[in-house]
N, C-alpha and C. Protein backbone atom coordinates (compact mmCIF):
# COMPACT_ATOMS: atom_id res chain seq x y z
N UNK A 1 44.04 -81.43 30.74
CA UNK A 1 43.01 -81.39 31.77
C UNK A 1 43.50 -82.19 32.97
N UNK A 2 43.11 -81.70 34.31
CA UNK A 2 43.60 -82.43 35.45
C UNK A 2 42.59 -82.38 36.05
N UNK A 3 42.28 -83.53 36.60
CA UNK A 3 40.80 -84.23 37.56
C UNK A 3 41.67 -84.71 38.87
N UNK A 4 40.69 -84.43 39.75
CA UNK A 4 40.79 -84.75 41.09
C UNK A 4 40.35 -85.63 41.60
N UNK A 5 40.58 -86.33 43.08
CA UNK A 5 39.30 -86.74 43.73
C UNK A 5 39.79 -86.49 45.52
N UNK A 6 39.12 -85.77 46.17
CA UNK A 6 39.70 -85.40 47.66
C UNK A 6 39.05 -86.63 48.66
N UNK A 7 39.24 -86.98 49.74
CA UNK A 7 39.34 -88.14 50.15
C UNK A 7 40.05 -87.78 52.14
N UNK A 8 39.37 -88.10 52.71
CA UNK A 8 39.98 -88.16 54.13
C UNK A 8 40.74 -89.31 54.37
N UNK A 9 40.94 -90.11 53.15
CA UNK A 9 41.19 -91.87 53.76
C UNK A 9 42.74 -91.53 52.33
N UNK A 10 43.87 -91.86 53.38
CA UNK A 10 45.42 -91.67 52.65
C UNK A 10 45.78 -93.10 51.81
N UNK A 11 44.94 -94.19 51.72
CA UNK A 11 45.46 -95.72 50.52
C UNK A 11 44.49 -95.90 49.97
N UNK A 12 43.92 -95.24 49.21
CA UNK A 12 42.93 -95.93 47.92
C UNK A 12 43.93 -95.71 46.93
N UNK A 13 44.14 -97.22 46.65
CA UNK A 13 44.80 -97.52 45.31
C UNK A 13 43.94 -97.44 43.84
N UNK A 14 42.80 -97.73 44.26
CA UNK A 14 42.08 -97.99 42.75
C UNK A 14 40.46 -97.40 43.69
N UNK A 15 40.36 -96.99 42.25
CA UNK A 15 38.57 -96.12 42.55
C UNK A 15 37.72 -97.13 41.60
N UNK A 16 36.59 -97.96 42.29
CA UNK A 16 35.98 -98.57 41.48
C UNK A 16 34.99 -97.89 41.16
N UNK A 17 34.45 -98.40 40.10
CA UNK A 17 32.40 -97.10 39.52
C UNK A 17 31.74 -98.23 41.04
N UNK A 18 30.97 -97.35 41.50
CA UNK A 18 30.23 -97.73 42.57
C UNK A 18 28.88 -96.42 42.03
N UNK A 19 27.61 -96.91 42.78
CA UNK A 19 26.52 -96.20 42.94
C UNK A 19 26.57 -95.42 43.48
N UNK A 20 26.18 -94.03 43.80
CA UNK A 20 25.81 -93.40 44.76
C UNK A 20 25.12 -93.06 45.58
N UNK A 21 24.76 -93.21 46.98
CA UNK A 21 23.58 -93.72 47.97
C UNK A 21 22.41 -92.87 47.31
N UNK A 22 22.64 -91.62 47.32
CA UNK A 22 21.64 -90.99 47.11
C UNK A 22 21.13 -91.01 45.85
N UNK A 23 21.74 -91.82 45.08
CA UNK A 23 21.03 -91.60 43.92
C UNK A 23 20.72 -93.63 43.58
N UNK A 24 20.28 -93.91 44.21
CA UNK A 24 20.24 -95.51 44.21
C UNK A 24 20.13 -96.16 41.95
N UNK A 25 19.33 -95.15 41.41
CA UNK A 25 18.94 -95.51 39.84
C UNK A 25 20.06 -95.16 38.81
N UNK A 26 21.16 -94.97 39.48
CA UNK A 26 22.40 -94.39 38.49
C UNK A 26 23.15 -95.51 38.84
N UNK A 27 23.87 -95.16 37.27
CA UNK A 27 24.68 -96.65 36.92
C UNK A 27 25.81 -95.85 37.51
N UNK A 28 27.10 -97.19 38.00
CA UNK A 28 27.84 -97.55 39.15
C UNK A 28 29.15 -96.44 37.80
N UNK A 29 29.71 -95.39 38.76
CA UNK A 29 31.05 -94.23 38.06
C UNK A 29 32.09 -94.05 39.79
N UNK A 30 32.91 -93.51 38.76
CA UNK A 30 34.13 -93.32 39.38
C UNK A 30 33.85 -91.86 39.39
N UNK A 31 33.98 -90.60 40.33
CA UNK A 31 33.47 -89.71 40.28
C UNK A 31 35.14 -88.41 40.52
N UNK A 32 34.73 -88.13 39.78
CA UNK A 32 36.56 -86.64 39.96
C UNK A 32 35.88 -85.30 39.87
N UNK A 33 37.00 -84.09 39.76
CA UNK A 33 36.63 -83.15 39.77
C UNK A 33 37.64 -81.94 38.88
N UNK A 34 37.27 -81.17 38.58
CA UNK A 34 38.42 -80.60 37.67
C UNK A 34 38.80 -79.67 38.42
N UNK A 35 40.04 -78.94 37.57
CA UNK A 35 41.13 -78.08 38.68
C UNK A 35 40.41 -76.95 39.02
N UNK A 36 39.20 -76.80 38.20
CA UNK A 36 38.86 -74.73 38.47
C UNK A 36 37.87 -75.24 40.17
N UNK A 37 36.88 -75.88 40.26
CA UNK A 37 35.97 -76.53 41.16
C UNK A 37 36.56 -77.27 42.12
N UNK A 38 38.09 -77.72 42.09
CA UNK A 38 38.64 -78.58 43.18
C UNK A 38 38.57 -78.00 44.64
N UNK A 39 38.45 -76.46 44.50
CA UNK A 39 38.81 -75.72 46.33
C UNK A 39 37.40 -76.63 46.85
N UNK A 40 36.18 -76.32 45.94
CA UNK A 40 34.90 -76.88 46.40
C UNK A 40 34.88 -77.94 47.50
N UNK A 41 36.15 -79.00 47.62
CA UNK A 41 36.35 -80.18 47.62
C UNK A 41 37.17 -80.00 49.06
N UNK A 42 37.68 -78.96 49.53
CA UNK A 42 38.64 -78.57 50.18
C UNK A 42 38.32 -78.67 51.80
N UNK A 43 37.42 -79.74 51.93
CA UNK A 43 36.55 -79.79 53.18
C UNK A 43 36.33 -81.17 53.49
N UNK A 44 36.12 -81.66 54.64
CA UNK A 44 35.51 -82.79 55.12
C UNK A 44 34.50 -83.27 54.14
N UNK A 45 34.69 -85.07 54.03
CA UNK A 45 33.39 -84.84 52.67
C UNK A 45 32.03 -84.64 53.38
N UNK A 46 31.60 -85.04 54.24
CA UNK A 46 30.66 -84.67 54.72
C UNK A 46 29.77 -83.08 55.30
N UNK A 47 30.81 -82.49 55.11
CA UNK A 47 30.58 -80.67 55.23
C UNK A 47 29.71 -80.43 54.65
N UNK A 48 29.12 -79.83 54.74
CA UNK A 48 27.98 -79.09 53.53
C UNK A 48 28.63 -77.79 53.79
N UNK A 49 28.20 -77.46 52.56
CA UNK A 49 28.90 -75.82 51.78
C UNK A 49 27.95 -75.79 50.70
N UNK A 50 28.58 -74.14 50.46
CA UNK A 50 27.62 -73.80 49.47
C UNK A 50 28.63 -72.60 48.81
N UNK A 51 29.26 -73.02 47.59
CA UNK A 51 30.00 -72.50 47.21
C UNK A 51 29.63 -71.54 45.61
N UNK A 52 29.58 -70.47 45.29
CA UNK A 52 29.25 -69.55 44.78
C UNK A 52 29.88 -68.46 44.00
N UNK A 53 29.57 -68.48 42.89
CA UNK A 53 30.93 -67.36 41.74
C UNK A 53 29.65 -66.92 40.71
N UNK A 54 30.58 -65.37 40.12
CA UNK A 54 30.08 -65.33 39.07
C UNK A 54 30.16 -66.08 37.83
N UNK A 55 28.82 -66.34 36.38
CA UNK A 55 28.79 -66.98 35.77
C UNK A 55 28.65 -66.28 34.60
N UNK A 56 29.22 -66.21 33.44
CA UNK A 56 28.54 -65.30 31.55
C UNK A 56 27.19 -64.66 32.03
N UNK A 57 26.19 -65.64 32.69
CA UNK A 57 25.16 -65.06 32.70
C UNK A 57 24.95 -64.66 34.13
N UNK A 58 25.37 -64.01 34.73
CA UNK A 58 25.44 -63.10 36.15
C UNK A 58 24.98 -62.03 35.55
N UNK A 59 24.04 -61.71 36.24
CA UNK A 59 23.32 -60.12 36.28
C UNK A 59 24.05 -59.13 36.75
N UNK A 60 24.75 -57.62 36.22
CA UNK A 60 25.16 -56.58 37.19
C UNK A 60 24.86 -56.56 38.69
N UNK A 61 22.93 -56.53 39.02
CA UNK A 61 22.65 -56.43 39.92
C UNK A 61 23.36 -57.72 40.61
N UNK A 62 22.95 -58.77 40.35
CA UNK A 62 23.49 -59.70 41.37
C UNK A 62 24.98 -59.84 41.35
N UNK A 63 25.88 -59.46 40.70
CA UNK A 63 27.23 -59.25 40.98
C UNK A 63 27.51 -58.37 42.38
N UNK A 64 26.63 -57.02 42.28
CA UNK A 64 26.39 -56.72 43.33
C UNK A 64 26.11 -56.90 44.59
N UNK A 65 25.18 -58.07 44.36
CA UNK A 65 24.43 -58.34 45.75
C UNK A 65 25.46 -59.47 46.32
N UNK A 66 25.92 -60.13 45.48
CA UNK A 66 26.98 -61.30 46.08
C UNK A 66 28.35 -61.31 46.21
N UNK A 67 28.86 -60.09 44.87
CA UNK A 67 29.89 -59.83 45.23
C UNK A 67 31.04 -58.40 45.62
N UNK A 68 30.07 -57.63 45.88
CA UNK A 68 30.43 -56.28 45.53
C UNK A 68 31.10 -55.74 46.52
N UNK A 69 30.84 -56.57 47.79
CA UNK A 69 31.92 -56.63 48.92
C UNK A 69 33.20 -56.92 49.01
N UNK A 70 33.60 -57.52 47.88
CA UNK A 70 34.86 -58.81 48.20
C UNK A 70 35.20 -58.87 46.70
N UNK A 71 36.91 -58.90 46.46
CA UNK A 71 37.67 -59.55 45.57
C UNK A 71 37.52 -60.35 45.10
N UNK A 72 37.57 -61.53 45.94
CA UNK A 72 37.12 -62.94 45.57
C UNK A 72 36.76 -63.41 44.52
N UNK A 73 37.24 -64.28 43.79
CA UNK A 73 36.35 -64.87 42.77
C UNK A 73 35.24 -65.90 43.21
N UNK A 74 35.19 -66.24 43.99
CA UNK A 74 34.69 -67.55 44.62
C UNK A 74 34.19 -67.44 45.92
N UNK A 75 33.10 -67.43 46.01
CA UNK A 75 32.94 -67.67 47.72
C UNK A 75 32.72 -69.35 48.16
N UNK A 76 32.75 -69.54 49.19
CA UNK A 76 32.68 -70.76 49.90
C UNK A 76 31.78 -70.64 51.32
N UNK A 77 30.94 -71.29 51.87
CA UNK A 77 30.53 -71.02 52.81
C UNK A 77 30.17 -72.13 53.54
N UNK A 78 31.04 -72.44 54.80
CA UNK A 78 30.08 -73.36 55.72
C UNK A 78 29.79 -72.75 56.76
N UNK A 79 28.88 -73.69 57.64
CA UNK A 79 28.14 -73.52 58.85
C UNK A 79 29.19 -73.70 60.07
N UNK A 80 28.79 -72.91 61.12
CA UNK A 80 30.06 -72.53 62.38
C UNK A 80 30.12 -73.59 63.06
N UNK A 81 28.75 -74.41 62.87
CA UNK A 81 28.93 -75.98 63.63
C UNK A 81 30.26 -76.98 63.24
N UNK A 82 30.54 -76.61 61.60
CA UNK A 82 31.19 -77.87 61.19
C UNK A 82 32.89 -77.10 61.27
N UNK A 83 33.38 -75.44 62.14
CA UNK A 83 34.49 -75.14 61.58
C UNK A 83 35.61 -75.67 62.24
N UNK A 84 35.53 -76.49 63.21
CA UNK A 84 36.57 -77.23 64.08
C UNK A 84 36.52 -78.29 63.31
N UNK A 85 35.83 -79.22 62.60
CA UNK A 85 36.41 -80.49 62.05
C UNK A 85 36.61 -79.83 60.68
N UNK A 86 36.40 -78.57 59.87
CA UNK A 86 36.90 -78.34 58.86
C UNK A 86 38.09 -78.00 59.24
N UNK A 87 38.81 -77.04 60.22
CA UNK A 87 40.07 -76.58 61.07
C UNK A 87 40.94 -77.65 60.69
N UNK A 88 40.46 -79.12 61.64
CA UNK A 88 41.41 -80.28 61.65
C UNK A 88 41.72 -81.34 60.88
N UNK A 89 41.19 -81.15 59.69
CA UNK A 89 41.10 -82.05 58.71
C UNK A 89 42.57 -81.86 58.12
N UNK A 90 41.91 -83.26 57.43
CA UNK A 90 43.51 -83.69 56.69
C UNK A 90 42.92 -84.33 55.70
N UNK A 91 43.23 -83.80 54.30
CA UNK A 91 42.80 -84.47 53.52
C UNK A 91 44.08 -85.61 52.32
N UNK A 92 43.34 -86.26 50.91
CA UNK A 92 44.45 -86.73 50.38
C UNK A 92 43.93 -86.17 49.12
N UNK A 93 44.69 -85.60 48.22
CA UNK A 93 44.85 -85.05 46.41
C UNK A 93 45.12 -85.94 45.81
N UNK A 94 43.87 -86.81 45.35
CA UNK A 94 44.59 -87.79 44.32
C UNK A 94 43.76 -87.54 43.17
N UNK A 95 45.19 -87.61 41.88
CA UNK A 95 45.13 -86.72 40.89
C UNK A 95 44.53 -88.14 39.88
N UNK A 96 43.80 -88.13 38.94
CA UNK A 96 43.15 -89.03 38.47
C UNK A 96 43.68 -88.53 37.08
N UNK A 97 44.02 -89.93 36.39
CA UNK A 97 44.50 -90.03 35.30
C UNK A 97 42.86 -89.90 33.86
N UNK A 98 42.90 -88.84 32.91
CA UNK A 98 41.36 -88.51 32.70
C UNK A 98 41.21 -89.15 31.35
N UNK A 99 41.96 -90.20 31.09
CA UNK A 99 41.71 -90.67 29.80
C UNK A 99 40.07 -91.53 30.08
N UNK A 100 40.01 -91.81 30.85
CA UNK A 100 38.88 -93.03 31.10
C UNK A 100 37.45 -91.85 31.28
N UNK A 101 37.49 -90.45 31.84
CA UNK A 101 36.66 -89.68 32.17
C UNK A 101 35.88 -89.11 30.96
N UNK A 102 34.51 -88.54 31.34
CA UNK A 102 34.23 -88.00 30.21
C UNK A 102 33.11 -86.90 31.27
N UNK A 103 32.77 -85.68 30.74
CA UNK A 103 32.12 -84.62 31.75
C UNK A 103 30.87 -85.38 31.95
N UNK A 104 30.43 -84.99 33.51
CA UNK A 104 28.73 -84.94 33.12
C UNK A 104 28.17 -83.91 34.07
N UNK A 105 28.75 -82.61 34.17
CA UNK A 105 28.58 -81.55 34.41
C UNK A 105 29.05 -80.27 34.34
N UNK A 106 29.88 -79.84 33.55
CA UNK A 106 30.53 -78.67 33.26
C UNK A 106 30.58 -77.47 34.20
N UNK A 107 29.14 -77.17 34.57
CA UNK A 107 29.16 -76.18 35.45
C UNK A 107 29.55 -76.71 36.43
N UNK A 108 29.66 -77.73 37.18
CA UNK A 108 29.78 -78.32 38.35
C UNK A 108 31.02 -78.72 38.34
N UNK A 109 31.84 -78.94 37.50
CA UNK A 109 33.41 -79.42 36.94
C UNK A 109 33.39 -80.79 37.49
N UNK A 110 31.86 -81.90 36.79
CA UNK A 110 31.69 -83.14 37.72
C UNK A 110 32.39 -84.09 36.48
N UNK A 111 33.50 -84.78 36.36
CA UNK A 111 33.55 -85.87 35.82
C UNK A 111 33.36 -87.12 35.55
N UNK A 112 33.15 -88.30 35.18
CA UNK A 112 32.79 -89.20 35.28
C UNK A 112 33.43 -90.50 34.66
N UNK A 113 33.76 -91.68 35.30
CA UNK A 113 34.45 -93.00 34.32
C UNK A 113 33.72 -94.22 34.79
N UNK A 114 33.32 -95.02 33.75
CA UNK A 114 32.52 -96.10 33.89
C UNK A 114 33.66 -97.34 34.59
N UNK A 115 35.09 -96.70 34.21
CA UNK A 115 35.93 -98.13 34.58
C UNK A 115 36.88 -97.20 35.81
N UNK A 116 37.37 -98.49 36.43
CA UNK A 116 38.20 -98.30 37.98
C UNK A 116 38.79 -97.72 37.08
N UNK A 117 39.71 -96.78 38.14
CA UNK A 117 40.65 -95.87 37.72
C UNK A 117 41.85 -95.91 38.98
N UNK A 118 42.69 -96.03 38.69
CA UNK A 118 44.11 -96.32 39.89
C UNK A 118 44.60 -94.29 39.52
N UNK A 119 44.61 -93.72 40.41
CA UNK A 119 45.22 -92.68 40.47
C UNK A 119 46.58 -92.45 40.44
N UNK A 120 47.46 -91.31 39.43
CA UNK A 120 48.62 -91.41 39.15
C UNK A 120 49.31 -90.95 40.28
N UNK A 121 48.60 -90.06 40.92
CA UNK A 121 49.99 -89.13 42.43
C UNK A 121 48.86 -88.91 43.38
N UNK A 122 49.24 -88.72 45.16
CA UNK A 122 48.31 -88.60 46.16
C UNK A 122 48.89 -87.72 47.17
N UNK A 123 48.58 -86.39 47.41
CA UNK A 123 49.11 -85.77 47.90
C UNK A 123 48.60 -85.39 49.06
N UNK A 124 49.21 -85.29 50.56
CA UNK A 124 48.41 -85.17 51.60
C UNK A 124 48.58 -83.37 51.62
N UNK A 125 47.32 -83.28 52.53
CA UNK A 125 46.41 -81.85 52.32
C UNK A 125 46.56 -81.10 53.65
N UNK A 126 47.87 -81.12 54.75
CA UNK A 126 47.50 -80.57 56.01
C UNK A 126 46.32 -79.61 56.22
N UNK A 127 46.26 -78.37 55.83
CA UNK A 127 45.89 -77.39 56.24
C UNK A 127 45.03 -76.93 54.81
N UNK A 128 43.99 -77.44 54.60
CA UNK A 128 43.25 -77.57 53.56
C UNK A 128 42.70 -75.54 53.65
N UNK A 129 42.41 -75.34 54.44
CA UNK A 129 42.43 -73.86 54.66
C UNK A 129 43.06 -72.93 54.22
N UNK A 130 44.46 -72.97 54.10
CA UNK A 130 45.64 -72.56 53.74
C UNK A 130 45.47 -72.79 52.42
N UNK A 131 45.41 -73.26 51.94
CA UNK A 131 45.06 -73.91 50.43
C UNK A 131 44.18 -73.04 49.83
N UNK A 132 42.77 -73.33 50.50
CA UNK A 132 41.75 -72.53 49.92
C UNK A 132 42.13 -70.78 49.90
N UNK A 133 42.37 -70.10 51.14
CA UNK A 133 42.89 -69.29 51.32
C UNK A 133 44.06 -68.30 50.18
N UNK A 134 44.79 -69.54 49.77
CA UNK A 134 46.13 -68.99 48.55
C UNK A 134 45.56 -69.20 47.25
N UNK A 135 44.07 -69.63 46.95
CA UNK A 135 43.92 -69.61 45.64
C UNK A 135 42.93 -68.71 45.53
N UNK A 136 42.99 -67.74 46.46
CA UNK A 136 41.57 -66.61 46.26
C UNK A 136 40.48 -66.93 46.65
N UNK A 137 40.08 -67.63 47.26
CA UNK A 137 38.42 -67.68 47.37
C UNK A 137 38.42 -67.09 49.08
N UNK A 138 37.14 -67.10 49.22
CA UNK A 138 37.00 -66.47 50.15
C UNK A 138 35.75 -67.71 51.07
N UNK A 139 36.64 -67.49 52.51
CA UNK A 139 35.67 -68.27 53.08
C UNK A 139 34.78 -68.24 53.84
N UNK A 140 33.13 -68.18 54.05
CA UNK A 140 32.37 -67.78 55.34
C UNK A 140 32.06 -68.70 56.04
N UNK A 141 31.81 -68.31 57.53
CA UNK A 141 31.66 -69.06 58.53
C UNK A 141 29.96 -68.70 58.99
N UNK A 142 29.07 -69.17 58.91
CA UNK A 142 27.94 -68.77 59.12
C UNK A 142 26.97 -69.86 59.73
N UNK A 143 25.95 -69.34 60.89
CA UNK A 143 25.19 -70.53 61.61
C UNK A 143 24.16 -71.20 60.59
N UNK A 144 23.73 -70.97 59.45
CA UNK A 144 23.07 -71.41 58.84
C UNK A 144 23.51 -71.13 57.65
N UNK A 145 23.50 -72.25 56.27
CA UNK A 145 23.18 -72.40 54.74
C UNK A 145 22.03 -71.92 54.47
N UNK A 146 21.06 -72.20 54.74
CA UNK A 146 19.79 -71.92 54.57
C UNK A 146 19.21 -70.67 53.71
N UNK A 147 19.41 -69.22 54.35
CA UNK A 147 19.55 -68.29 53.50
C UNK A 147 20.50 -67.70 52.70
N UNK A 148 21.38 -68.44 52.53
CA UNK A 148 22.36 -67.82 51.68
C UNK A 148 21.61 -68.91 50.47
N UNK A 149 21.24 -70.07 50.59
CA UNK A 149 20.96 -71.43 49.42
C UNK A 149 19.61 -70.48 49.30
N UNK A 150 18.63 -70.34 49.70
CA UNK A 150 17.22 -69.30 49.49
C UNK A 150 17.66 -68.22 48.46
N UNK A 151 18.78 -67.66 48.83
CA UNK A 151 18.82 -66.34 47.89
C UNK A 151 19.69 -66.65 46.85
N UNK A 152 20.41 -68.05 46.68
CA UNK A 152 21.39 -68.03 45.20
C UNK A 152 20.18 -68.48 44.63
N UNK A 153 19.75 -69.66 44.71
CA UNK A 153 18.70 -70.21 44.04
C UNK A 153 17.92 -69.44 42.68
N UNK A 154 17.36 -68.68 42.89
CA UNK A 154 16.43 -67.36 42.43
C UNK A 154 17.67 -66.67 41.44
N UNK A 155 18.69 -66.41 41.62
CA UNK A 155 19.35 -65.46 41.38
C UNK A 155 20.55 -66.24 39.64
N UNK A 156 21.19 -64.93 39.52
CA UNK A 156 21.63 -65.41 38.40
C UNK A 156 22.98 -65.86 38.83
N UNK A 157 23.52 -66.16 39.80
CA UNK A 157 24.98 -66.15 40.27
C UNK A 157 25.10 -68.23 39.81
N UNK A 158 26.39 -68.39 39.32
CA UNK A 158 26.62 -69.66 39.50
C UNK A 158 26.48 -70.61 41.07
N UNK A 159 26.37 -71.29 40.96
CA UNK A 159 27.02 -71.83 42.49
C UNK A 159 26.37 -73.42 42.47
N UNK A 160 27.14 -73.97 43.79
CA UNK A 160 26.90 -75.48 44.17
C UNK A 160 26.69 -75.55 45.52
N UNK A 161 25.95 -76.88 45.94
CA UNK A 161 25.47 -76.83 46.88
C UNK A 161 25.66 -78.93 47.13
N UNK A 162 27.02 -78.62 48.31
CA UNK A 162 27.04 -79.81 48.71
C UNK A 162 26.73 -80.37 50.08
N UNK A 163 26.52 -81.57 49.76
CA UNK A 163 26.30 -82.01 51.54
C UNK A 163 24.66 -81.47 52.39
N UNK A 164 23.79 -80.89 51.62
CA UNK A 164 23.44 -79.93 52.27
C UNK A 164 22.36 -80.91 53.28
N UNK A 165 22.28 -82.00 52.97
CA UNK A 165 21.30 -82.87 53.88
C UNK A 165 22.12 -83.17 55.25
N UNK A 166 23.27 -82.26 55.13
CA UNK A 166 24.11 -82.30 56.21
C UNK A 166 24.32 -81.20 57.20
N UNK A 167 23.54 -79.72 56.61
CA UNK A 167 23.33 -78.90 57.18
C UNK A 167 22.47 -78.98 57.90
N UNK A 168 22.60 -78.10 59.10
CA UNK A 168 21.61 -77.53 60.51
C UNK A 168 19.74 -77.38 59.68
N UNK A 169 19.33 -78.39 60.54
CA UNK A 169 17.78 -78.28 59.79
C UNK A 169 17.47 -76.65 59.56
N UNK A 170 16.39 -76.16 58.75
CA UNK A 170 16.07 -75.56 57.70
C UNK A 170 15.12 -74.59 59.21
N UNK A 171 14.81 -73.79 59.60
CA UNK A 171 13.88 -73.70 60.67
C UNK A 171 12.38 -72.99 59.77
């Protein structure tokens, strides 16, 4: 198994368990990601996206409705506001050693370690696009999350939804 953690900042030597703002009542983790869910990651952390695949339990119909256009295994989608600082980003791949990890989301490929973790290799990310791009997924550029997050919701399609308190208010 190989865990991630993506990062705009190129010297973190050691990842301590810290809280997470938004969740102020959770005890203090070191947070990674696994290799199938890493493109997810492939963005400014602050981006909101809303990234979306079929799941075992995907309906025909909704295979249809989400994917019947496109190859793709994966869609990805941000908002047209954020595609110049997604364009220019630079990110860092640091590959987290997973003995200390243990899941606490499967569908989400969210890992978790109660103790610091010093990462084994850190790889810088020019063209994080390019990336996403060569591993199949497919990317949209759209003025709003909003209805695309309205219509997975309901539906049987997998998907995640990050950042989104970071998307263009809701109208």
């Amino acid at each position: 198994m190989r865990l991630y953690h993506f990062s705009e900042d190129p010297d973190i030597a050691r990842f301590d368990p810290h809280v997470p703002a938004a969740q102020p009542a959770a005890p203090p983790l070191v947070w990674a990601i696994d290799e199938e869910h890493a493109p997810h990651y492939l963005f400014p952390r602050d981006c909101p996206r809303v990234c979306f695949w079929v799941g075992p339990g995907t309906t025909p119909a909704d295979r249809e409705r989400f994917f019947g256009h496109t190859r793709a295994r994966k869609v990805i989608a941000v908002e047209t506001s954020w595609l110049e600082r997604v364009r220019g980003a630079t990110l860092y791949e640091y590959e987290m050693p997973p003995a200390t990890f243990a899941v606490q989301d499967a569908s989400a490929g969210y890992y978790v370690s109660t103790e610091a973790v010093s990462p084994i290799k850190v790889e810088r990310v020019d063209d994080p696009l390019m990336r996403l791009a060569a591993s199949g997924i497919e990317l949209r550029i759209t003025p709003s999350l909003w209805p695309l997050r309205d219509a997975l919701v309901p539906s049987t399609v997998r998907f995640s939804m990050i950042r989104m308190h970071n998307a263009t208010p809701k109208r």
